[in-house]
PDB file of N, CA and C in Angstrom:
ATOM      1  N   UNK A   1      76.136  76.987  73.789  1.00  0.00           N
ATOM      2  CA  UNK A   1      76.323  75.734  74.486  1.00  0.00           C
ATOM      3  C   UNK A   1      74.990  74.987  74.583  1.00  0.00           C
ATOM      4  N   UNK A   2      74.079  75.158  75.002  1.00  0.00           N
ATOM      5  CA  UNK A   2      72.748  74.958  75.247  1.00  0.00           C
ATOM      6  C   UNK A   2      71.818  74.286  73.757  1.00  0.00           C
ATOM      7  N   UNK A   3      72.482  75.200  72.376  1.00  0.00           N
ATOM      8  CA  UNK A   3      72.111  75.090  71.248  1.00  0.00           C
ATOM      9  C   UNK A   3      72.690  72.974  71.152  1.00  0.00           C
ATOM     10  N   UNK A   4      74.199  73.075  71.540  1.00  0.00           N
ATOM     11  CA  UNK A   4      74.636  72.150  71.183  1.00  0.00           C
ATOM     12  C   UNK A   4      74.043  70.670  72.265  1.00  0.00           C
ATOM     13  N   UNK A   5      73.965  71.637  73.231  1.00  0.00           N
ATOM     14  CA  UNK A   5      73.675  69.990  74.369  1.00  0.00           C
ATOM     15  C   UNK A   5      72.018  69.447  73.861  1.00  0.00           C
ATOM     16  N   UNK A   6      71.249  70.321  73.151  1.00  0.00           N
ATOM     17  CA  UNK A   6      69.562  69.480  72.859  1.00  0.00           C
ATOM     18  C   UNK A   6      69.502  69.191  71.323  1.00  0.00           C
ATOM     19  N   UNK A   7      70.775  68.954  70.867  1.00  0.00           N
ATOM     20  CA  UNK A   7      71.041  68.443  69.522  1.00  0.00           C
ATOM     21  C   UNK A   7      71.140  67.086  69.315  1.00  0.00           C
ATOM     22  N   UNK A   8      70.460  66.642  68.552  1.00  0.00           N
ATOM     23  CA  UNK A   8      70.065  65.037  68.493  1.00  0.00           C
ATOM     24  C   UNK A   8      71.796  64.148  68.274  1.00  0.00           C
ATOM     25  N   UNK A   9      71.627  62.802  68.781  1.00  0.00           N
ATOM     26  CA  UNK A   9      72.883  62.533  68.674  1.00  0.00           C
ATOM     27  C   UNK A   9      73.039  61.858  66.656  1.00  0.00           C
ATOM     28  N   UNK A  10      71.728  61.431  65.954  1.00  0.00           N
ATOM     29  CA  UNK A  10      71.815  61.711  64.685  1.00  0.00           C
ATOM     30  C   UNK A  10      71.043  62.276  64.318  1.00  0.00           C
ATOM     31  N   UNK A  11      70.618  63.203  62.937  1.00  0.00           N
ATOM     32  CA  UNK A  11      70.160  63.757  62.529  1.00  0.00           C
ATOM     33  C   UNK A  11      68.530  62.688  61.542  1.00  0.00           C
ATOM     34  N   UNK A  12      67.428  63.578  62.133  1.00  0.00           N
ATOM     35  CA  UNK A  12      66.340  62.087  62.567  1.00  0.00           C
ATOM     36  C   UNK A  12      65.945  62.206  60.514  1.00  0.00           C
ATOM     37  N   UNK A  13      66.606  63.012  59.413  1.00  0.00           N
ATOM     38  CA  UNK A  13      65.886  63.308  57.873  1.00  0.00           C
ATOM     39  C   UNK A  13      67.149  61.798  57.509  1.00  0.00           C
ATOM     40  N   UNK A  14      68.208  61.046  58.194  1.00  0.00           N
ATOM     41  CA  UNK A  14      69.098  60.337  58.028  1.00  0.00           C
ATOM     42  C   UNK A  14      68.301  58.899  57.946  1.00  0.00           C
ATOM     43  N   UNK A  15      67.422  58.891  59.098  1.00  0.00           N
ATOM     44  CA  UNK A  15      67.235  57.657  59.442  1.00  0.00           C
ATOM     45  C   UNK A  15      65.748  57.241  58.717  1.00  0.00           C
ATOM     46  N   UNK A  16      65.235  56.218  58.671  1.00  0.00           N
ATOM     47  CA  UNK A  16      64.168  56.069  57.623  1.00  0.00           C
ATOM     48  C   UNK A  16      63.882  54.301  58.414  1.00  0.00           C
ATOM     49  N   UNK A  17      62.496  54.211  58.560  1.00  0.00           N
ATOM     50  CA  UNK A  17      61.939  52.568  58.521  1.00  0.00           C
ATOM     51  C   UNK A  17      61.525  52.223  57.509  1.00  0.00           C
ATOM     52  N   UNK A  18      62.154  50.796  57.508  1.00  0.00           N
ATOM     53  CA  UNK A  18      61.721  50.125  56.159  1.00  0.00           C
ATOM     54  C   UNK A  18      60.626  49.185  56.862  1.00  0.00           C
ATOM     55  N   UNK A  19      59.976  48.269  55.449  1.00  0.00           N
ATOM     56  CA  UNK A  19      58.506  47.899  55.762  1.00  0.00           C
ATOM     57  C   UNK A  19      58.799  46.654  56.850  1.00  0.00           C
ATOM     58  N   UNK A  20      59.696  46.083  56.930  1.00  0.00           N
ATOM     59  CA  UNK A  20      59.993  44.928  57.753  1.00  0.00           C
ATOM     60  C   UNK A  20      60.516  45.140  59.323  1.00  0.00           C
ATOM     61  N   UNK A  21      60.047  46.729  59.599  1.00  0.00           N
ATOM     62  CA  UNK A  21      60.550  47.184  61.030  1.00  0.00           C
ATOM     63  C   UNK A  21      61.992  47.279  61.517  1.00  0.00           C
ATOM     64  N   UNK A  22      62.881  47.395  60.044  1.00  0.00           N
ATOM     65  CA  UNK A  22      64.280  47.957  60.425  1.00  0.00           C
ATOM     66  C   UNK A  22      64.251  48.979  60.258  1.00  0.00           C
ATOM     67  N   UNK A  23      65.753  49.499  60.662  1.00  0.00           N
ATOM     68  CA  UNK A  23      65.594  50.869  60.669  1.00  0.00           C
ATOM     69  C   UNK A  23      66.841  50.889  59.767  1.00  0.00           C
ATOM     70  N   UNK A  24      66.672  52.331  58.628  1.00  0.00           N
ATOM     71  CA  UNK A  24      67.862  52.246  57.718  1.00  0.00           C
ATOM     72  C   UNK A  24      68.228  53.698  57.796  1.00  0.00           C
ATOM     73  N   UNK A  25      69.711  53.613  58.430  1.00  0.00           N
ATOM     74  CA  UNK A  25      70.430  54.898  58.563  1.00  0.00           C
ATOM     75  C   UNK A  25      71.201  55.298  57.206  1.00  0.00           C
ATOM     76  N   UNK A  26      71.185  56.421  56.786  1.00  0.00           N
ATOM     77  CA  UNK A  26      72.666  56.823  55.866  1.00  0.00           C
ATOM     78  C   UNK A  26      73.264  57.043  56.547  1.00  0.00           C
ATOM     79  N   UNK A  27      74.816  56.292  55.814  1.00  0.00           N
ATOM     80  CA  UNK A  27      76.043  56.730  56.491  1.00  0.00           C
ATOM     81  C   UNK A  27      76.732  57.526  55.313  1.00  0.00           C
ATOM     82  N   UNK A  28      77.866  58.009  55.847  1.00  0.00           N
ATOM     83  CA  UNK A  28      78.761  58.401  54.475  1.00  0.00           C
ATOM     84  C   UNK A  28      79.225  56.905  53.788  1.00  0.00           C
ATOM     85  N   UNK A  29      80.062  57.029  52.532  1.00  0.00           N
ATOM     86  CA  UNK A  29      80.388  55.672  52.255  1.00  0.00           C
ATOM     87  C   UNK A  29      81.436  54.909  52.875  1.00  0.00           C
ATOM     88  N   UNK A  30      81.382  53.225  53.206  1.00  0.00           N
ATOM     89  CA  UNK A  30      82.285  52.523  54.018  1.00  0.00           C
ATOM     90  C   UNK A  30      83.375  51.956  53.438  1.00  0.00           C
ATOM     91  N   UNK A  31      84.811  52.402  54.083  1.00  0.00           N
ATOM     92  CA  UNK A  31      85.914  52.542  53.118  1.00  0.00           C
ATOM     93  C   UNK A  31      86.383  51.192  52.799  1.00  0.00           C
ATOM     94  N   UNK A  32      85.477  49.945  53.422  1.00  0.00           N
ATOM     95  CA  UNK A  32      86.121  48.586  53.079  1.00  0.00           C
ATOM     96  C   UNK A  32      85.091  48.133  52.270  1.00  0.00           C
ATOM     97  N   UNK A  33      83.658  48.694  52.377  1.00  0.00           N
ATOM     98  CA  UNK A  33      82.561  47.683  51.970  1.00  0.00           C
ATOM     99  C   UNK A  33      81.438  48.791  50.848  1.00  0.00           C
ATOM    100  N   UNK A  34      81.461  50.045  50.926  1.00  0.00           N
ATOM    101  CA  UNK A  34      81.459  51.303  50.144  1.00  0.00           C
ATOM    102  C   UNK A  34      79.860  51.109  50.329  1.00  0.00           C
ATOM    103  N   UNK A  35      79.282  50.691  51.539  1.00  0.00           N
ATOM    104  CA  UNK A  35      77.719  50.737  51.793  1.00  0.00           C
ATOM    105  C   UNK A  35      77.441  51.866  52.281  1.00  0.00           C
ATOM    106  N   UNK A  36      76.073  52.287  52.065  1.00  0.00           N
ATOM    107  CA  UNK A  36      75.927  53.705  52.224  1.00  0.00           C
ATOM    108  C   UNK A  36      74.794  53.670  52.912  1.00  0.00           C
ATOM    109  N   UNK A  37      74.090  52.998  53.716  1.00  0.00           N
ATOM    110  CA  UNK A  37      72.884  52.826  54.449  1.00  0.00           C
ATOM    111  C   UNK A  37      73.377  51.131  55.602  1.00  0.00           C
ATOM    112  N   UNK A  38      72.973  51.696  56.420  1.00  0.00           N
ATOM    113  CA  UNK A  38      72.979  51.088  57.776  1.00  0.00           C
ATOM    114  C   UNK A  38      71.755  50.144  58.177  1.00  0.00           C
ATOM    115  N   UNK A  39      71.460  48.652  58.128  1.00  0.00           N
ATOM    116  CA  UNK A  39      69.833  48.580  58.173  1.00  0.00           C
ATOM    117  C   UNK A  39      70.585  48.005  60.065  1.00  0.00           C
ATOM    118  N   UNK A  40      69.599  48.911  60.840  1.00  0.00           N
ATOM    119  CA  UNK A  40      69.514  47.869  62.618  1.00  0.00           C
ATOM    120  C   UNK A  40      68.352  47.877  62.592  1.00  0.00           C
ATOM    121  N   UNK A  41      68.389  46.743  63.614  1.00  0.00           N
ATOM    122  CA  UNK A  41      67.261  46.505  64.497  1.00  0.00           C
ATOM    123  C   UNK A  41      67.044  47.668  65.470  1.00  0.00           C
ATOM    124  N   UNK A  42      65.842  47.945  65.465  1.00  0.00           N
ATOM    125  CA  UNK A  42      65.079  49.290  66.653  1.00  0.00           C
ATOM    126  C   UNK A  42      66.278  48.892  67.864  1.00  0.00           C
ATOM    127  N   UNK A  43      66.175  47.852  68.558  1.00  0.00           N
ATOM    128  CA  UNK A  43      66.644  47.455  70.162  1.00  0.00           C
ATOM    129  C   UNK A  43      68.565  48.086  69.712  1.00  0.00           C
ATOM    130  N   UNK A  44      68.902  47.582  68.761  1.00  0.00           N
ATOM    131  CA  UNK A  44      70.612  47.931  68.349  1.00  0.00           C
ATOM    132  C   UNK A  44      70.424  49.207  68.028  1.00  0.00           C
ATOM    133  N   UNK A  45      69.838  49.944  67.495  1.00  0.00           N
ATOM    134  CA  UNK A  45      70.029  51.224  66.784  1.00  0.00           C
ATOM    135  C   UNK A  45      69.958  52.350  68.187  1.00  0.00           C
ATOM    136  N   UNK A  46      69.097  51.921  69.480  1.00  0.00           N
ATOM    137  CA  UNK A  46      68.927  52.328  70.943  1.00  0.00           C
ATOM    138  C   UNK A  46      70.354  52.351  71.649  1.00  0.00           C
ATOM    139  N   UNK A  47      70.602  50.777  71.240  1.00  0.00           N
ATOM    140  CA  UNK A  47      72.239  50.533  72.314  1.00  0.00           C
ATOM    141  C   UNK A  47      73.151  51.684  71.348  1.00  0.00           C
ATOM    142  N   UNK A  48      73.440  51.573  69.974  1.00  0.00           N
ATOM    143  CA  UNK A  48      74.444  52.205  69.816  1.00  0.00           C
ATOM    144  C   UNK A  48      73.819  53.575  70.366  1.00  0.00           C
ATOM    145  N   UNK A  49      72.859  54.023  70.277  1.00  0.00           N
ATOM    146  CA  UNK A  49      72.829  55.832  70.106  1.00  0.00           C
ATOM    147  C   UNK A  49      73.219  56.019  71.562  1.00  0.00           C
ATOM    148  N   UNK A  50      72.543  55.102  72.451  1.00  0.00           N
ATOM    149  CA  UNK A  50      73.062  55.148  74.234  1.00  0.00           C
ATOM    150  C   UNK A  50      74.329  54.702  74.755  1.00  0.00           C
ATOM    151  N   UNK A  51      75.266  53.955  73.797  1.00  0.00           N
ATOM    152  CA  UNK A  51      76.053  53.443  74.233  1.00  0.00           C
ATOM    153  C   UNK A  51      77.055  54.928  74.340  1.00  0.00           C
ATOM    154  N   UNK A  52      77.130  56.207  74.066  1.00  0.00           N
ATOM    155  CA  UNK A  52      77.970  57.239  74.207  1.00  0.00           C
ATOM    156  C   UNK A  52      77.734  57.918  75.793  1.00  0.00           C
ATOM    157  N   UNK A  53      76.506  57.878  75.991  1.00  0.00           N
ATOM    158  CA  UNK A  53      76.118  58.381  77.763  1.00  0.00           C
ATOM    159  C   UNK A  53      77.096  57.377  78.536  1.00  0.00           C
ATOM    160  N   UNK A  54      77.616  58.194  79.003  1.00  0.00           N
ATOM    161  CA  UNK A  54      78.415  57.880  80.642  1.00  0.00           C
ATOM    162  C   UNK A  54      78.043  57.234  81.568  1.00  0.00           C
ATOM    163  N   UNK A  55      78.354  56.377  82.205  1.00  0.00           N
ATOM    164  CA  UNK A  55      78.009  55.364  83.761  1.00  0.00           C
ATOM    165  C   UNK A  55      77.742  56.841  84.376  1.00  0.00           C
ATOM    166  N   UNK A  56      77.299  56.664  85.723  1.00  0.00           N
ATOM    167  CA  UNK A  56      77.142  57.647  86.689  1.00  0.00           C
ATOM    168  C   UNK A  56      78.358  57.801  87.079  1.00  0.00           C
ATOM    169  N   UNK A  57      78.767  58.896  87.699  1.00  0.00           N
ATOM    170  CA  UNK A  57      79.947  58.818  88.816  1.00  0.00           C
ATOM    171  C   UNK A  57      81.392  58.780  87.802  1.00  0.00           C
ATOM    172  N   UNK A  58      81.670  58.472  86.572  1.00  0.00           N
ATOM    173  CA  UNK A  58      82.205  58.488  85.744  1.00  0.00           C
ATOM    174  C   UNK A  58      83.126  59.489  85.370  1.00  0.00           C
ATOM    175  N   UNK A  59      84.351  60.115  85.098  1.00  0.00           N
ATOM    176  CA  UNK A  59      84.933  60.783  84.907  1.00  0.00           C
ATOM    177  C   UNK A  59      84.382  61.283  83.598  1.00  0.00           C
ATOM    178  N   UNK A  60      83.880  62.595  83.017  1.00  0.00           N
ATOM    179  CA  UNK A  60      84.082  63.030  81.474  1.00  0.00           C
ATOM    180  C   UNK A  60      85.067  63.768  81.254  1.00  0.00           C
ATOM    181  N   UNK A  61      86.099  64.583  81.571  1.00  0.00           N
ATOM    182  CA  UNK A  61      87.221  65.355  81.125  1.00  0.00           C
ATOM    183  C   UNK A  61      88.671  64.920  82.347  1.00  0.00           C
ATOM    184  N   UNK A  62      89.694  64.559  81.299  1.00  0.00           N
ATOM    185  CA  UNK A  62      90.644  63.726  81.738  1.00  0.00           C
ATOM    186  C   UNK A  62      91.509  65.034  81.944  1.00  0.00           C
ATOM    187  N   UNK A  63      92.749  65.282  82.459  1.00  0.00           N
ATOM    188  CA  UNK A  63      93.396  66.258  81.811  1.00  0.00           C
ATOM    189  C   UNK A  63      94.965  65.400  82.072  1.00  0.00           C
ATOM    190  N   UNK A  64      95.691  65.980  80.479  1.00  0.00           N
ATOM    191  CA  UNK A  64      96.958  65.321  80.363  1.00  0.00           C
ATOM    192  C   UNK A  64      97.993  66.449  80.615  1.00  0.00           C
ATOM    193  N   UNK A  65      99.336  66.153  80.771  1.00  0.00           N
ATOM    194  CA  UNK A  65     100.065  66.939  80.772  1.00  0.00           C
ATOM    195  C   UNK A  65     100.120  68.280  81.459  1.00  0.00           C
ATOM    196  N   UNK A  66     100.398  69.696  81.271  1.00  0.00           N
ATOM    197  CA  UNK A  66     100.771  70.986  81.722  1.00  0.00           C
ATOM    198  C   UNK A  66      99.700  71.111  82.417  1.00  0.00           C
ATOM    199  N   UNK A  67      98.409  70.776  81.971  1.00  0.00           N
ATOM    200  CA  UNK A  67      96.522  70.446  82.988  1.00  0.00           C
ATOM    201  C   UNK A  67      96.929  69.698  83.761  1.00  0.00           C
ATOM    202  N   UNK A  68      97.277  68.663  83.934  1.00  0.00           N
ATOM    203  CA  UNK A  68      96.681  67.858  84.938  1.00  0.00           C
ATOM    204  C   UNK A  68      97.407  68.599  86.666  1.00  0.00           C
ATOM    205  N   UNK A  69      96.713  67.918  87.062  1.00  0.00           N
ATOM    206  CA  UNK A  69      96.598  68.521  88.477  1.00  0.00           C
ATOM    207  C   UNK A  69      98.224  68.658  89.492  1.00  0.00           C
ATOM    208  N   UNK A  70      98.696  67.195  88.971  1.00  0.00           N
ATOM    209  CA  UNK A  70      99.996  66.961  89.553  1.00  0.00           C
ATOM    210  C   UNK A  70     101.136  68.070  89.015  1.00  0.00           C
ATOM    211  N   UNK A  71     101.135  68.225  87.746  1.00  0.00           N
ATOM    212  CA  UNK A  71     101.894  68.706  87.166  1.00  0.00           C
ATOM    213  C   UNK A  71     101.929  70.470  87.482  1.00  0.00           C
ATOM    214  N   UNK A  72     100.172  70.905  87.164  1.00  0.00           N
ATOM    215  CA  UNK A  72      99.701  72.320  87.448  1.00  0.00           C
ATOM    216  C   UNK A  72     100.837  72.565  89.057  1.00  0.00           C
ATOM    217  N   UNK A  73     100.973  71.262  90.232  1.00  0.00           N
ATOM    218  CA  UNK A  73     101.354  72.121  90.737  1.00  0.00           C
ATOM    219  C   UNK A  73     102.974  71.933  91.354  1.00  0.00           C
ATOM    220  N   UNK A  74     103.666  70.958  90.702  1.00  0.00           N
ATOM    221  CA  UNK A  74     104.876  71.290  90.547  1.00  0.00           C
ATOM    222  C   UNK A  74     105.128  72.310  89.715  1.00  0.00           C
ATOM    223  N   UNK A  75     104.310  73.423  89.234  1.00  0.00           N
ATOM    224  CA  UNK A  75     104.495  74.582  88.396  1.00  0.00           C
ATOM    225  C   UNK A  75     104.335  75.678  88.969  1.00  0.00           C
ATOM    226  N   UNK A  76     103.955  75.570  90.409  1.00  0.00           N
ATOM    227  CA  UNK A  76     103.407  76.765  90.791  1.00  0.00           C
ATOM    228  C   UNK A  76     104.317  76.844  91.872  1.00  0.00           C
ATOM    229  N   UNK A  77     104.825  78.093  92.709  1.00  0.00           N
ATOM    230  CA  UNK A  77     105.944  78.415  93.868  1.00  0.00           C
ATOM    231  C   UNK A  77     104.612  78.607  94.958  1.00  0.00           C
ATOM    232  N   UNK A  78     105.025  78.774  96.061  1.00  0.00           N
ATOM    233  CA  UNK A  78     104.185  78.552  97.286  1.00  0.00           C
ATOM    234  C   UNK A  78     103.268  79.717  97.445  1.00  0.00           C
ATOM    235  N   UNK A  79     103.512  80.634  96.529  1.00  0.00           N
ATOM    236  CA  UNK A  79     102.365  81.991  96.432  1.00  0.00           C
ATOM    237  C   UNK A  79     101.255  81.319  95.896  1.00  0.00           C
ATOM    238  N   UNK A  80     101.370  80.272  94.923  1.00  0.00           N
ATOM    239  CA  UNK A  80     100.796  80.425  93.780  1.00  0.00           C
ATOM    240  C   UNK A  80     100.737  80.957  92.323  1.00  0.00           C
ATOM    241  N   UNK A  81     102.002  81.449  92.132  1.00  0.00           N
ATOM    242  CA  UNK A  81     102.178  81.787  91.278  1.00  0.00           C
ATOM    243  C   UNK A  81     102.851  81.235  89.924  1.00  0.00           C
ATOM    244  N   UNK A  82     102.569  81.300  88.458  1.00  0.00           N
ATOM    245  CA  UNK A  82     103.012  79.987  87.770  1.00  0.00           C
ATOM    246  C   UNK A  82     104.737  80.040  87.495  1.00  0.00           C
ATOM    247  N   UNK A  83     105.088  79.085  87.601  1.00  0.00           N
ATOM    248  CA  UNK A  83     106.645  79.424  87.254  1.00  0.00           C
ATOM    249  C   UNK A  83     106.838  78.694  86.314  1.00  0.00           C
ATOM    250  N   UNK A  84     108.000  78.358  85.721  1.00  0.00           N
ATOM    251  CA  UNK A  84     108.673  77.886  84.155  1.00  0.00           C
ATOM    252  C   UNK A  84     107.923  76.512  84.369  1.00  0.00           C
ATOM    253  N   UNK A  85     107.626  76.192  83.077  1.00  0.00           N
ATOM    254  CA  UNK A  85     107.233  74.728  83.036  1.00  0.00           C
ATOM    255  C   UNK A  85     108.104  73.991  83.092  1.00  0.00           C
ATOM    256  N   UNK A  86     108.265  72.641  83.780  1.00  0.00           N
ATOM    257  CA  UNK A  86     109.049  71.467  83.391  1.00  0.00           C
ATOM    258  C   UNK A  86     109.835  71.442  82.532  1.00  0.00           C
ATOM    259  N   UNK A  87     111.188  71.156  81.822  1.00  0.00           N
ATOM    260  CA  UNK A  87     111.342  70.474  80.941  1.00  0.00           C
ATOM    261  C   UNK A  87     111.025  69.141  81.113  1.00  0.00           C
ATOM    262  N   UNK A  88     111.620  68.383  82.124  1.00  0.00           N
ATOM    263  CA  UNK A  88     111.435  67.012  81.845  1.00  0.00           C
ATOM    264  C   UNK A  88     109.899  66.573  81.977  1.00  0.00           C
ATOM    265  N   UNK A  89     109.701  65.827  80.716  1.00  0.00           N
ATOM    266  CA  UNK A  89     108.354  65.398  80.309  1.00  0.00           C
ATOM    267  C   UNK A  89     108.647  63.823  80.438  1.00  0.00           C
ATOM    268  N   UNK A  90     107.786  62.620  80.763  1.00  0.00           N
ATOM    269  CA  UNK A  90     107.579  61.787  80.746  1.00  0.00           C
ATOM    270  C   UNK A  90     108.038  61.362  78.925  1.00  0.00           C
ATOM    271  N   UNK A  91     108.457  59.876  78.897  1.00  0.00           N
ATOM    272  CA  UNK A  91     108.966  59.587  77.213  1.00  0.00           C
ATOM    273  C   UNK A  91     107.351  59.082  76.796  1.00  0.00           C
ATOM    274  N   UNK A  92     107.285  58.942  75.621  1.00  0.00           N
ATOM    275  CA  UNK A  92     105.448  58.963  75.179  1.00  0.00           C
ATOM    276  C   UNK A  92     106.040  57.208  74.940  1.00  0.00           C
ATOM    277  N   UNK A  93     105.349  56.776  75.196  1.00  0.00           N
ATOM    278  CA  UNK A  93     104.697  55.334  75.349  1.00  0.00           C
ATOM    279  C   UNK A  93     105.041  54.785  74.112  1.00  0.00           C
ATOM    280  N   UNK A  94     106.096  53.659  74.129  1.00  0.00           N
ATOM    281  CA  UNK A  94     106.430  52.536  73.029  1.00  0.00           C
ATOM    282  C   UNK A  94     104.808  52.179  72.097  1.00  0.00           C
ATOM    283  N   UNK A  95     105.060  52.038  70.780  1.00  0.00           N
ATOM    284  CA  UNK A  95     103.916  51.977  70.383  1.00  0.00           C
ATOM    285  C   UNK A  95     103.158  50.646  70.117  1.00  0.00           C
ATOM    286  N   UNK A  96     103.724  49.964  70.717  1.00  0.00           N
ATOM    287  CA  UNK A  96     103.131  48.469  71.743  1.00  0.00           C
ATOM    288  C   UNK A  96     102.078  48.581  72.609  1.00  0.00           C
ATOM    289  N   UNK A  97     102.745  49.939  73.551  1.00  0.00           N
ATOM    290  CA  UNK A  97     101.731  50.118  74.710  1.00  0.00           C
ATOM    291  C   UNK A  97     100.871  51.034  74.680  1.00  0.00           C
ATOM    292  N   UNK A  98     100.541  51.813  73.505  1.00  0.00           N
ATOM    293  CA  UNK A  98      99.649  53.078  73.417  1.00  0.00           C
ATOM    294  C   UNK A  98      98.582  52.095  72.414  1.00  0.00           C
ATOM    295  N   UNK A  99      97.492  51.543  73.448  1.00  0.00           N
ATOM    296  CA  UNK A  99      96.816  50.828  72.460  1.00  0.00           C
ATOM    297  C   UNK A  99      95.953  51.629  71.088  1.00  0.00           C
ATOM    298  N   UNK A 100      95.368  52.745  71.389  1.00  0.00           N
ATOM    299  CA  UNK A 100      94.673  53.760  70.576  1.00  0.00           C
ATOM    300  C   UNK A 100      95.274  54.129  69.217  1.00  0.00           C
ATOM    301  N   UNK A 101      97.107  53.836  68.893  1.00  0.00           N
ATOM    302  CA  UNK A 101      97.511  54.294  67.957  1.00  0.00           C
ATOM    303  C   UNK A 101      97.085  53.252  66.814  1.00  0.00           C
ATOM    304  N   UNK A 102      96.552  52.133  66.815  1.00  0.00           N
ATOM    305  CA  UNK A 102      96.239  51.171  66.353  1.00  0.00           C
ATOM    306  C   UNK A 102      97.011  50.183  65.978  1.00  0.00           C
TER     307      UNK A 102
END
């Protein structure tokens, strides 16, 4: 775990300055435009690498379904102990309203 959390968020043999003070990343190739190097500006190449850190106070692990908290405990009898899961599950979201499916 420890190995993974002081692991750079890119790999620094990727990134390269050119003479005009950009910075030129490899990417893999881009499936609309098939460019294979990234040129930002220092100040953009900062926002994107920071733009993945979290606000403070921020939730990082959501939990859906059989996890989440509500559910964990309509599952459980008054010992605590787990009993049959649910069948009835919520219907999954018209794909209008699941913006992520694209």
């Amino acid at each position: 775990m420890a190995r993974y959390a002081v692991r750079p968020p890119v790999a620094m043999d990727r990134v390269h300055e050119s003479d005009g003070g950009q910075l030129l990343l490899s990417i893999p190739p881009d499936h609309r435009t098939g460019a294979t190097v990234l040129s930002l500006d220092p100040m953009e190449w900062l926002r994107r690498t920071t733009n993945q850190i979290s606000a403070k106070g921020s939730h990082l692990v959501r939990y859906f379904g059989a996890y989440a908290n509500r559910l964990r405990k309509l599952c459980r009898d008054g010992e605590g102990e787990v009993t049959e899961v649910l069948a009835e599950a919520d219907p999954p979201l018209p794909k209008r309203r699941a913006s992520w499916l694209g």
